[in-house]
Protein backbone atom coordinates (compact mmCIF):
# COMPACT_ATOMS: atom_id res chain seq x y z
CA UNK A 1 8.82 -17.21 23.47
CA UNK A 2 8.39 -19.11 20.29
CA UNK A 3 4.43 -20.15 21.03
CA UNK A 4 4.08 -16.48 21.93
CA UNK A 5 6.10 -15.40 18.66
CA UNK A 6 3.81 -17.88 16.19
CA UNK A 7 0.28 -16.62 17.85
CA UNK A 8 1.48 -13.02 17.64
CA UNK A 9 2.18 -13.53 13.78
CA UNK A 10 -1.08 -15.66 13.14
CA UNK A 11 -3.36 -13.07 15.06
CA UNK A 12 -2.19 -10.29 12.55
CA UNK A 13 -2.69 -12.59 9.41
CA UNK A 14 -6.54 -13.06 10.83
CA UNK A 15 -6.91 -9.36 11.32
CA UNK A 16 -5.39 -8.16 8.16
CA UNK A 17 -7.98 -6.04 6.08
CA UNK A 18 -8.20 -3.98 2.86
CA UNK A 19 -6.99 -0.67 2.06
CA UNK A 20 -8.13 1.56 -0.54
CA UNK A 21 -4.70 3.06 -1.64
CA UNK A 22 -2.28 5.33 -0.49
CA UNK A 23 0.92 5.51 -2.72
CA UNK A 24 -0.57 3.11 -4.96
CA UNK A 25 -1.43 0.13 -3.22
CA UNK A 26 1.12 0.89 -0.50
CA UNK A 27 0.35 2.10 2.63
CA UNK A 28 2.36 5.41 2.99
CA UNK A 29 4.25 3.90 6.39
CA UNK A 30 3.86 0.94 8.65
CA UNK A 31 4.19 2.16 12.20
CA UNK A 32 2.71 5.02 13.41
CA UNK A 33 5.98 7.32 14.24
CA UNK A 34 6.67 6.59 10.73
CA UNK A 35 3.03 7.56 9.70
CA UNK A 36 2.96 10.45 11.84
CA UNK A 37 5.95 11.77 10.30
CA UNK A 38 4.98 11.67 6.28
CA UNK A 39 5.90 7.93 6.05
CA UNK A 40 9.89 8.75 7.00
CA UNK A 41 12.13 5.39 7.64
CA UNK A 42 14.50 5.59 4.79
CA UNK A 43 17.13 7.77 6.31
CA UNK A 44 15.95 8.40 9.72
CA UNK A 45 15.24 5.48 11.86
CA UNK A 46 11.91 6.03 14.42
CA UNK A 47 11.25 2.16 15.76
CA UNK A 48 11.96 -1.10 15.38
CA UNK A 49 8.94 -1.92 12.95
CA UNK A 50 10.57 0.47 10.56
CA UNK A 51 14.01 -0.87 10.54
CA UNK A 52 12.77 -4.43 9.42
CA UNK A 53 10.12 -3.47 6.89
CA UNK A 54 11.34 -0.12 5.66
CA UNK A 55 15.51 -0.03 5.86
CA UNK A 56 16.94 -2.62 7.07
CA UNK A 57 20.22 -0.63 7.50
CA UNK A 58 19.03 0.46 10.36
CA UNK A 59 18.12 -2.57 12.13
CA UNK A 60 22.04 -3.02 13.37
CA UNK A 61 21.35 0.07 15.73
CA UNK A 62 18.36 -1.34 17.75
CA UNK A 63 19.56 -2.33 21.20
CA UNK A 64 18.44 -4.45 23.65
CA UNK A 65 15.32 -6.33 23.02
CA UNK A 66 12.18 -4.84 21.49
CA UNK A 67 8.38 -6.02 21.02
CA UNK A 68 5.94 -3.38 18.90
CA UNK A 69 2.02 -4.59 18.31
CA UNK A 70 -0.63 -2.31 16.40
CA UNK A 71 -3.11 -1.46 14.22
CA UNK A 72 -4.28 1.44 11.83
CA UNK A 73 -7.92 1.57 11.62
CA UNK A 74 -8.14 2.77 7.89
CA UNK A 75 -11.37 4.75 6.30
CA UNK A 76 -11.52 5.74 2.91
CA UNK A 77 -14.14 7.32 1.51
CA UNK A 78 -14.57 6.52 -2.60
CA UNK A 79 -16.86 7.19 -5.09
CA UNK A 80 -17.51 6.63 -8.90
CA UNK A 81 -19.69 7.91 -11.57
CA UNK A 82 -20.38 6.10 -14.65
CA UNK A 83 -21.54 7.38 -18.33
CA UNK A 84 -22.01 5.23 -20.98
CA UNK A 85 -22.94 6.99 -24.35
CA UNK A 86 -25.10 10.36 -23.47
CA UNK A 87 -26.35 8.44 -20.53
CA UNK A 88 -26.13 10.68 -17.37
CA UNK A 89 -24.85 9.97 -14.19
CA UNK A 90 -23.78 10.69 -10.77
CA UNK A 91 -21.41 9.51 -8.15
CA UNK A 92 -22.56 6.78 -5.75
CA UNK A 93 -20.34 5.51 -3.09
CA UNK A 94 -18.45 2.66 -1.78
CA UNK A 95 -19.84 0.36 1.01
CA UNK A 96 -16.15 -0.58 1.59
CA UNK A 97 -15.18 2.24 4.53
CA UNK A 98 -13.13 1.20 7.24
CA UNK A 99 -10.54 -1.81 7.41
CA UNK A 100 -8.44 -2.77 10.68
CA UNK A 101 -4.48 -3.32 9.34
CA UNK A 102 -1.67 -5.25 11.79
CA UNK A 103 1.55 -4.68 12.30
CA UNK A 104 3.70 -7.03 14.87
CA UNK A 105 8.05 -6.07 15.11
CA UNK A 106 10.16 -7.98 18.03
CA UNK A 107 14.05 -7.09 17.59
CA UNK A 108 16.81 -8.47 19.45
CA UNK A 109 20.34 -7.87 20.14
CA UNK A 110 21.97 -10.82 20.14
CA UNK A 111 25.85 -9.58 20.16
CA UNK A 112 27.09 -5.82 20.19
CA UNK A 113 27.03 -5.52 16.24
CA UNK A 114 24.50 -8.35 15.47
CA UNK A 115 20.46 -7.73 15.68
CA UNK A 116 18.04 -10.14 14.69
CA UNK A 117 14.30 -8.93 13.52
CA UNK A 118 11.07 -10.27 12.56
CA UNK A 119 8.00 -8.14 11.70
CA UNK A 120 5.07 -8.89 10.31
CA UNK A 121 2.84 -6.03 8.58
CA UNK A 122 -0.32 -5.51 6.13
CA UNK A 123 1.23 -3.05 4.12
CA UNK A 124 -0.99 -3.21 0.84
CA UNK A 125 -4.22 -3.55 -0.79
CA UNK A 126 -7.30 -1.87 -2.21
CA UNK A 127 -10.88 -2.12 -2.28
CA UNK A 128 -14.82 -0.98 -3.48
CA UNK A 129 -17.88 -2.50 -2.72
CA UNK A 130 -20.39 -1.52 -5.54
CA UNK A 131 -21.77 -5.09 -5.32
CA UNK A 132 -25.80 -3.62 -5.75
CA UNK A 133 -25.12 -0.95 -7.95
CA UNK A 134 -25.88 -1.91 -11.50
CA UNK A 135 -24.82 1.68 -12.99
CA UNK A 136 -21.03 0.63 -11.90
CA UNK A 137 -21.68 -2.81 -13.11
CA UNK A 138 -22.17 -4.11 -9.45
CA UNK A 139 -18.00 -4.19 -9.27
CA UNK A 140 -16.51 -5.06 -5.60
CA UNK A 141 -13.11 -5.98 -5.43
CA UNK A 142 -10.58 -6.76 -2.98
CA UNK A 143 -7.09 -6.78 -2.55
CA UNK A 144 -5.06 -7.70 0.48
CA UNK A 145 -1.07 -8.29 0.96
CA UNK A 146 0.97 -8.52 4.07
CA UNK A 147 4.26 -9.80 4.42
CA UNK A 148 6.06 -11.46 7.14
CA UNK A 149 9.76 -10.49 7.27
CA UNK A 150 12.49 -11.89 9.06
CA UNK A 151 15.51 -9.67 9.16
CA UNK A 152 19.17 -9.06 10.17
CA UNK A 153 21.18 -6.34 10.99
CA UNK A 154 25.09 -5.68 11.36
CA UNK A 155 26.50 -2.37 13.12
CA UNK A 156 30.41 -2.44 11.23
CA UNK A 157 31.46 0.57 12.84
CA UNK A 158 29.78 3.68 14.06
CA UNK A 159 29.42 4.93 10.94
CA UNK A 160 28.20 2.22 9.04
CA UNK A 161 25.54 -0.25 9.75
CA UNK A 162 24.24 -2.80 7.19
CA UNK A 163 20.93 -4.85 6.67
CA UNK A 164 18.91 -7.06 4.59
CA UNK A 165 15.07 -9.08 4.93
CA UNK A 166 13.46 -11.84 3.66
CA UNK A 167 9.81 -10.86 2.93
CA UNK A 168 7.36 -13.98 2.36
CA UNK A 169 4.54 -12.35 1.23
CA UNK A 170 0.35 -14.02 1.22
CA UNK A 171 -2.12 -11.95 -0.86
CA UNK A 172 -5.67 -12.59 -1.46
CA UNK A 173 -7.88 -10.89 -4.35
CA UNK A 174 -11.00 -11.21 -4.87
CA UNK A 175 -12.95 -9.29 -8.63
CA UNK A 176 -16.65 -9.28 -9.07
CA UNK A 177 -18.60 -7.32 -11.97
CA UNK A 178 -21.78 -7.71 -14.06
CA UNK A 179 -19.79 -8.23 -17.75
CA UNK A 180 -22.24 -8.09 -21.06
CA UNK A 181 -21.54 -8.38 -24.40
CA UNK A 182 -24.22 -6.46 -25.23
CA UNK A 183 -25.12 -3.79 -22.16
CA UNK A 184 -28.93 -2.94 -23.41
CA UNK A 185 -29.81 -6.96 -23.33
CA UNK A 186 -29.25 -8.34 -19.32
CA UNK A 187 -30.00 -12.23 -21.02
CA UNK A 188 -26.12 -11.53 -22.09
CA UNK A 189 -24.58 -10.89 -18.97
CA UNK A 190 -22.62 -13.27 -16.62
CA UNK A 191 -21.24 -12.49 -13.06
CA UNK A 192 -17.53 -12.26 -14.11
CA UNK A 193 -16.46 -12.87 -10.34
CA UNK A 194 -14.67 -16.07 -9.23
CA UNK A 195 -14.58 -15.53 -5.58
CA UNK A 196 -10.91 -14.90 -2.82
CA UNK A 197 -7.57 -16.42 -4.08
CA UNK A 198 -4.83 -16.75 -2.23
CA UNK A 199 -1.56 -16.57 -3.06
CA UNK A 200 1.86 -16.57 -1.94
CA UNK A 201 5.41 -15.11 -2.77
CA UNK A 202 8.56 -14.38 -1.97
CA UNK A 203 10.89 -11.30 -2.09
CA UNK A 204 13.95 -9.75 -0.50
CA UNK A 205 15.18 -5.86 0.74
CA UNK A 206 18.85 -4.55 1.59
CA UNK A 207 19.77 -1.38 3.40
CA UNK A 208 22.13 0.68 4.15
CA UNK A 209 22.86 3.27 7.25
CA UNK A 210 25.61 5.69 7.18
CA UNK A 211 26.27 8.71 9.73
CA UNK A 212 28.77 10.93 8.80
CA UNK A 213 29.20 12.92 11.75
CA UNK A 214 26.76 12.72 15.07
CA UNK A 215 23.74 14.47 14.07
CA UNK A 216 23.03 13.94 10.11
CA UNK A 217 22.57 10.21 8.81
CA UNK A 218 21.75 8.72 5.06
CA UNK A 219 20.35 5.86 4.48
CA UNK A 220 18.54 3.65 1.33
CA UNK A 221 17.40 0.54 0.88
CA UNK A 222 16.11 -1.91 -1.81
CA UNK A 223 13.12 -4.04 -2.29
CA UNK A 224 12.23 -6.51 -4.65
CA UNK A 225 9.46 -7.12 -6.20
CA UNK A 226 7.26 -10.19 -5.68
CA UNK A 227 5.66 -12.24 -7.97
CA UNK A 228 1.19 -13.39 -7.36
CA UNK A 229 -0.66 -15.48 -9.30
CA UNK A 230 -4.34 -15.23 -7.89
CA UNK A 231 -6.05 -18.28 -9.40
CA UNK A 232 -9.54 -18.91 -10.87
CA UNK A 233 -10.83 -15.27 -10.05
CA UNK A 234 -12.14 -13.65 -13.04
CA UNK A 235 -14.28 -14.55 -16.14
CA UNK A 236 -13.35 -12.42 -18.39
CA UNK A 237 -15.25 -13.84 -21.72
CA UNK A 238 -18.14 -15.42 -20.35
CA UNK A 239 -17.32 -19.42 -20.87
CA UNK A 240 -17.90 -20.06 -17.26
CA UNK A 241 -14.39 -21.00 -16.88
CA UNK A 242 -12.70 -18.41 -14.18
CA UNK A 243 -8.98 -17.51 -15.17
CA UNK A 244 -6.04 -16.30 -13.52
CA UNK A 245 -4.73 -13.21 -13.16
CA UNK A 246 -1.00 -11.95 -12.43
CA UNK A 247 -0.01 -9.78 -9.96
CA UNK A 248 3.48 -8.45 -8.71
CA UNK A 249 4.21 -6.39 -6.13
CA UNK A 250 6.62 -3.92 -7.74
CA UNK A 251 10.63 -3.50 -6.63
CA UNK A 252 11.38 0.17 -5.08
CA UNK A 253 14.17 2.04 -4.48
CA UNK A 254 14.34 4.68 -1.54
CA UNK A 255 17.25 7.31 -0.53
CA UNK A 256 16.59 9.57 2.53
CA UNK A 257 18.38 11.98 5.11
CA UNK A 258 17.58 12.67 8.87
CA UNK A 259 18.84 15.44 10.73
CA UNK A 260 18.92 16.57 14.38
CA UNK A 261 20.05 20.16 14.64
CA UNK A 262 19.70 20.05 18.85
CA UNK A 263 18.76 17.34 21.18
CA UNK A 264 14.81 17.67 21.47
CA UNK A 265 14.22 17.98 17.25
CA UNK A 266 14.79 15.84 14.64
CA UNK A 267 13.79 15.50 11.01
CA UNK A 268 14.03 13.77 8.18
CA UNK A 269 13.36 13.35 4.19
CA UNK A 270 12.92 10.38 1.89
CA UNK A 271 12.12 9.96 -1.59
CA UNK A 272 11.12 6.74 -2.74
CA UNK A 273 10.89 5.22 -6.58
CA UNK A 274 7.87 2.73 -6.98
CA UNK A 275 7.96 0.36 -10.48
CA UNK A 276 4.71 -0.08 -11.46
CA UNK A 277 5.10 0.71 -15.17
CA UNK A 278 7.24 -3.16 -14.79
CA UNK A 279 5.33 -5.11 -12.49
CA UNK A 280 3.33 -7.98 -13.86
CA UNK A 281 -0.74 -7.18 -13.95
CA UNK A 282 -0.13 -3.31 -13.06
CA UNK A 283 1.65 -2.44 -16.34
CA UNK A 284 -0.75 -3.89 -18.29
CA UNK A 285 -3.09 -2.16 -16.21
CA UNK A 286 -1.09 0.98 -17.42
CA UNK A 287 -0.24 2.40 -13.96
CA UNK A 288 2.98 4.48 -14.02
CA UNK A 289 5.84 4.55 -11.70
CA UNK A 290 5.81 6.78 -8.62
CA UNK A 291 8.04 9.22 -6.90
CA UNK A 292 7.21 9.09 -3.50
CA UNK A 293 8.19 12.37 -1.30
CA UNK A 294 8.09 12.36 2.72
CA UNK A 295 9.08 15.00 5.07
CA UNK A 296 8.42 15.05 8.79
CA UNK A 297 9.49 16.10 11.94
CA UNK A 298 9.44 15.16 15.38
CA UNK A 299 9.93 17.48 18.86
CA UNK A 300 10.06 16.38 22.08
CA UNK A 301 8.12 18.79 24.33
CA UNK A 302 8.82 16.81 27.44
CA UNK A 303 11.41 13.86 27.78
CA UNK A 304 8.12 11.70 27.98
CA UNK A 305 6.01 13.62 24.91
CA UNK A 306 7.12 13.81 21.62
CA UNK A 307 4.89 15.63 18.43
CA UNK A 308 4.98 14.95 15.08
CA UNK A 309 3.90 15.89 11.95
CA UNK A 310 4.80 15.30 8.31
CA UNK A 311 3.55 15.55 4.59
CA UNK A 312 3.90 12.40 1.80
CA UNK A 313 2.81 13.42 -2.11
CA UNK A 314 3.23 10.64 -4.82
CA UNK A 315 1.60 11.37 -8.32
CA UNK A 316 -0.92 9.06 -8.57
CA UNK A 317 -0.11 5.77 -11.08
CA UNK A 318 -3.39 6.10 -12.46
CA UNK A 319 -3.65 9.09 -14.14
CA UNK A 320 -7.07 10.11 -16.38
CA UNK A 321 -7.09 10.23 -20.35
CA UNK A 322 -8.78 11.93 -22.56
CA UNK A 323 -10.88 10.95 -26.01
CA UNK A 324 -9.91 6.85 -25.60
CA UNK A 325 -11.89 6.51 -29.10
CA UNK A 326 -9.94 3.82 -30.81
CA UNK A 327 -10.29 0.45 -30.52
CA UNK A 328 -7.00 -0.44 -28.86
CA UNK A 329 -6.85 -4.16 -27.25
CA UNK A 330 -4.73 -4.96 -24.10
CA UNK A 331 -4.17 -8.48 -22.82
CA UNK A 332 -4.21 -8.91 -19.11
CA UNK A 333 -2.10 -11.93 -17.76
CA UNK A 334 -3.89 -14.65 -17.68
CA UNK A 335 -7.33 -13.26 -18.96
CA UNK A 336 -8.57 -14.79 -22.31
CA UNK A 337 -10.69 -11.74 -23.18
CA UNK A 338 -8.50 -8.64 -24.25
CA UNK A 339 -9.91 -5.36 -23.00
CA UNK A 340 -10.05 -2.20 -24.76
CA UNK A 341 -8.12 0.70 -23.75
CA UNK A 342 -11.34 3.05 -22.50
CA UNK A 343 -12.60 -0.45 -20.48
CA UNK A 344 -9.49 -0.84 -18.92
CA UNK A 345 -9.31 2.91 -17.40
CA UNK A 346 -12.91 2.59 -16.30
CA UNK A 347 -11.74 -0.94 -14.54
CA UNK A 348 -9.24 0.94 -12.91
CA UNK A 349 -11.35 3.85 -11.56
CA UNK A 350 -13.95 1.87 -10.38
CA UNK A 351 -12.13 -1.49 -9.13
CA UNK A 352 -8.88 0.17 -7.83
CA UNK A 353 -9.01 3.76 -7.60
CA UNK A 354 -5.55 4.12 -6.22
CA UNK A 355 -5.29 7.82 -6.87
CA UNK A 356 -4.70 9.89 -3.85
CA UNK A 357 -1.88 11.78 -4.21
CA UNK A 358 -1.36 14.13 -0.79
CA UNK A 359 -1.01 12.88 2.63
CA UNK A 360 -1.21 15.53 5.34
CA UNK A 361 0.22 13.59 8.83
CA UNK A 362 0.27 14.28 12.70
CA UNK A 363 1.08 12.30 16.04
CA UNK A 364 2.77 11.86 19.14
CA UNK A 365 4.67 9.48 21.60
CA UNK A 366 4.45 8.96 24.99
CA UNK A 367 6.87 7.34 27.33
CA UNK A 368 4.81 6.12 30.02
CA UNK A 369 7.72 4.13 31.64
CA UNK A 370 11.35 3.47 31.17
CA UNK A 371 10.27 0.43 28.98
CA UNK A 372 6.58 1.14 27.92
CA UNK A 373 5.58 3.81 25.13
CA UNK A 374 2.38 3.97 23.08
CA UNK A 375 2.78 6.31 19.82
CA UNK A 376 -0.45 7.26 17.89
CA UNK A 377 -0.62 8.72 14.05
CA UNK A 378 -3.37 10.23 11.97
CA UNK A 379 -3.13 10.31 8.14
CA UNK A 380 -5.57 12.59 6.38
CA UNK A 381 -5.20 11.91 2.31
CA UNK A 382 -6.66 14.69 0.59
CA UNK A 383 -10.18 14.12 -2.12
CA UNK A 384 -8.39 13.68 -5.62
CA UNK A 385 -10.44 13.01 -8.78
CA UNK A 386 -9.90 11.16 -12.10
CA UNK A 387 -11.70 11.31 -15.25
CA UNK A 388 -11.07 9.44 -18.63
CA UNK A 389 -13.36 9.44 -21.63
CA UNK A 390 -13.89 8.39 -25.06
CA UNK A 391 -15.27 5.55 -26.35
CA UNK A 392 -17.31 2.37 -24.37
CA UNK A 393 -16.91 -1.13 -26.61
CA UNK A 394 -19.14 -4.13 -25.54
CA UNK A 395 -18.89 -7.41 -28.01
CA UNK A 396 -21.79 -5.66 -29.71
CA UNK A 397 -21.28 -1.57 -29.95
CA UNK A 398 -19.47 1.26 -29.21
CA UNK A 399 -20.52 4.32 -27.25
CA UNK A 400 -18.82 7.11 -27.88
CA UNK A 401 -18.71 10.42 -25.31
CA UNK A 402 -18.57 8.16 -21.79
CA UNK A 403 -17.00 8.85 -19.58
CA UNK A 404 -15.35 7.62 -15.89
CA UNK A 405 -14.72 9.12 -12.92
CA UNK A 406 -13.37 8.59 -9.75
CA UNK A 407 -12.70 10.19 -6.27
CA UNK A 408 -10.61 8.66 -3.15
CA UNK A 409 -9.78 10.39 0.17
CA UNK A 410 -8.91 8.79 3.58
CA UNK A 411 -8.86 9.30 7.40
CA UNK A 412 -6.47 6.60 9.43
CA UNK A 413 -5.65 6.27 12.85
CA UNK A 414 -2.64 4.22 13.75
CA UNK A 415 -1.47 2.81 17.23
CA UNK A 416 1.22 0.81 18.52
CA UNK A 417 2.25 -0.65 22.31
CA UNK A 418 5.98 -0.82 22.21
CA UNK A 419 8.45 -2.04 25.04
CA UNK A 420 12.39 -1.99 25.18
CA UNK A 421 13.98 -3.97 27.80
């Protein structure tokens, strides 16, 4: 069991890809009930993948043992447009469109109020691939984070069921862009990339599960945040000496209610409070904090078929300015060159356009045995657009009336095998 266990975990760390946003960084769910159903596992509990990585309040109720492996196959579609000075321009379109993501959950029962989990889950990132496109300064970047979370779970009544998870977290980033300090004269410009970092951290969630009476249960959980340092990846000034950069993985905070008003339909709503204003990297980045809202549903046609459907918003963190004309200077931790506050919005539209902001969801399950059931989502996130403008600084000029924009949307498909025995 343990050889199986460690090549389970090790074949989703080799598969894990890159992800072009969804609430942020964060994927809007991990398995695909969950996806299917608006991203839902705060106060509703829909498999075993969920109650490690989402609320680990609920883990307590899993019985018997359970095994879930699977996959989203993730395809963005992003595009930026850049205008520097009168300049004009047009959108041109990433090369990076489709990603594989991994998600492994085995819970057991090991006593009648004591269950043990471990899950292991890419759950964020973000990417573009504008690596032969000098009018977007050739940028490609790439972002990947999965954690691998072992978990426990205690039923005290009930009522009342209690969790918490360990998450040990590996990232890997990689930045590349054409930087100039003066943009009409290419003898000035350096390739600013430093090639994949990896990194690792460590972080920690608590839940809670309470059902009042048989058909209504609350639940909420915690999650801290986890601190990445991504060395020598980025040349910010042009010395030849590639710098660090910071990176946390912000805390969250997620309440949620699930109902079943008869025995073949059940629903559920979470909301869910994302930090990114304090996370190290992002809040010099300027992102804002999120308020995550999921609502799905789930009906069970046949005691073998169940649909599903759901519907996730979160206001994007990244959110467009208007007439950046001054020349404001930000420090990013640990770059030596400061960046001005219009440079800094176009790095974030074109390098990590994490701006969708509606998810539209659907799926089913499908109980092919007593003990085998494959469950399938699809996660449409709806085109959104950015645009700042104002004023481009290189070390040499300004260029006043550019501008940046940006446009994300997404198609996933998600699958999982799961057995109960």
């Amino acid at each position: 069991m343990k050889k199986a266990l460690t090549s389970a975990v090790l074949l989703s760390v080799s598969f894990v890809g890159v992800a072009s946003a969804t609430n942020g960084d964060n994927m809007i769910g991990v398995s695909p009930a969950s996806r299917a159903m608006g991203g839902l596992g705060t106060g509703i509990c829909l498999e075993p993948t969920d109650s490690i990585f989402r609320n680990p309040g609920w883990l307590g109720r899993q019985r018997g043992f359970n095994i879930s492996f699977g996959g989203i196959l993730f395809m963005p579609t992003v595009k930026a447009k850049s205008s520097i000075g009168a300049r004009p321009a047009s959108y041109h379109t990433s090369d990076a469109d489709m990603f594989t993501i991994p998600e492994i959950a085995i819970t057991n029962q090991i006593s009648d109020n004591l269950v043990l989990g471990l899950g292991a889950y890419g759950v964020s990132g973000m990417g573009v691939d504008y690596k032969n496109n000098q009018d977007l300064a050739n940028m490609h970047t790439s972002l990947q984070f999965m954690r691998i979370v072992p978990a426990l779970g205690y039923k005290v009544n009930e009522k009342l069921s209690l969790g918490g998870a360990l998450h040990l977290a590996w990232g890997s980033l990689d930045i590349g862009a054409t930087l100039c300090r003066d943009i009409n004269d290419p003898a000035t410009c350096w390739n600013a990339g430093g090639g994949q970092s990896n990194s690792y951290g460590i972080g920690a969630s608590v839940g809670i599960n309470y059902k009042p009476i048989h058909n209504i249960c609350l639940g909420a959980y915690y999650q801290s945040s986890v601190k990445m340092k991504y060395e020598k990846v980025f040349d910010s000034d042009g010395d030849g000496k590639f710098e660090d950069i910071k990176l946390e993985q912000p805390q969250e905070i997620s309440v949620g209610v699930g109902f079943r008003p008869i025995e073949n339909l059940k629903f559920g709503f979470d909301i869910r409070w994302i930090n990114w204003s304090d996370a190290e990297g992002y809040k010099q980045f300027k992102w804002k904090d999120q308020w995550v809202f999921a609502v799905g549903g789930e009906y069970k046609i046949t005691p073998r078929l169940a649909l599903r459907a759901g519907y996730n918003y979160g206001k994007s963190p990244i959110r467009g300015k208007s007439d950046l004309n001054t020349l404001h200077l930000n420090n990013i931790p640990d770059l030596k060159a400061p960046f001005p506050d219009y440079n800094l919005e176009w790095f974030n539209l074109v390098g990590f356009p994490a701006i969708t902001e509606h998810h539209i969801t659907l799926g089913f399950g499908y109980h092919f045995t007593e003990n085998f059931t494959v469950n399938v989502s699809y996660v449409r996130a709806l085109e959104k657009e950015i645009t700042t403008t104002g004023t481009y600084y290189d070390q040499t000029s300004a260029y006043p009336n550019s501008s940046v924009s940006a446009k994300n949307s997404q198609n996933s498909i998600g699958i999982s095998l799961d057995w109960n025995f």
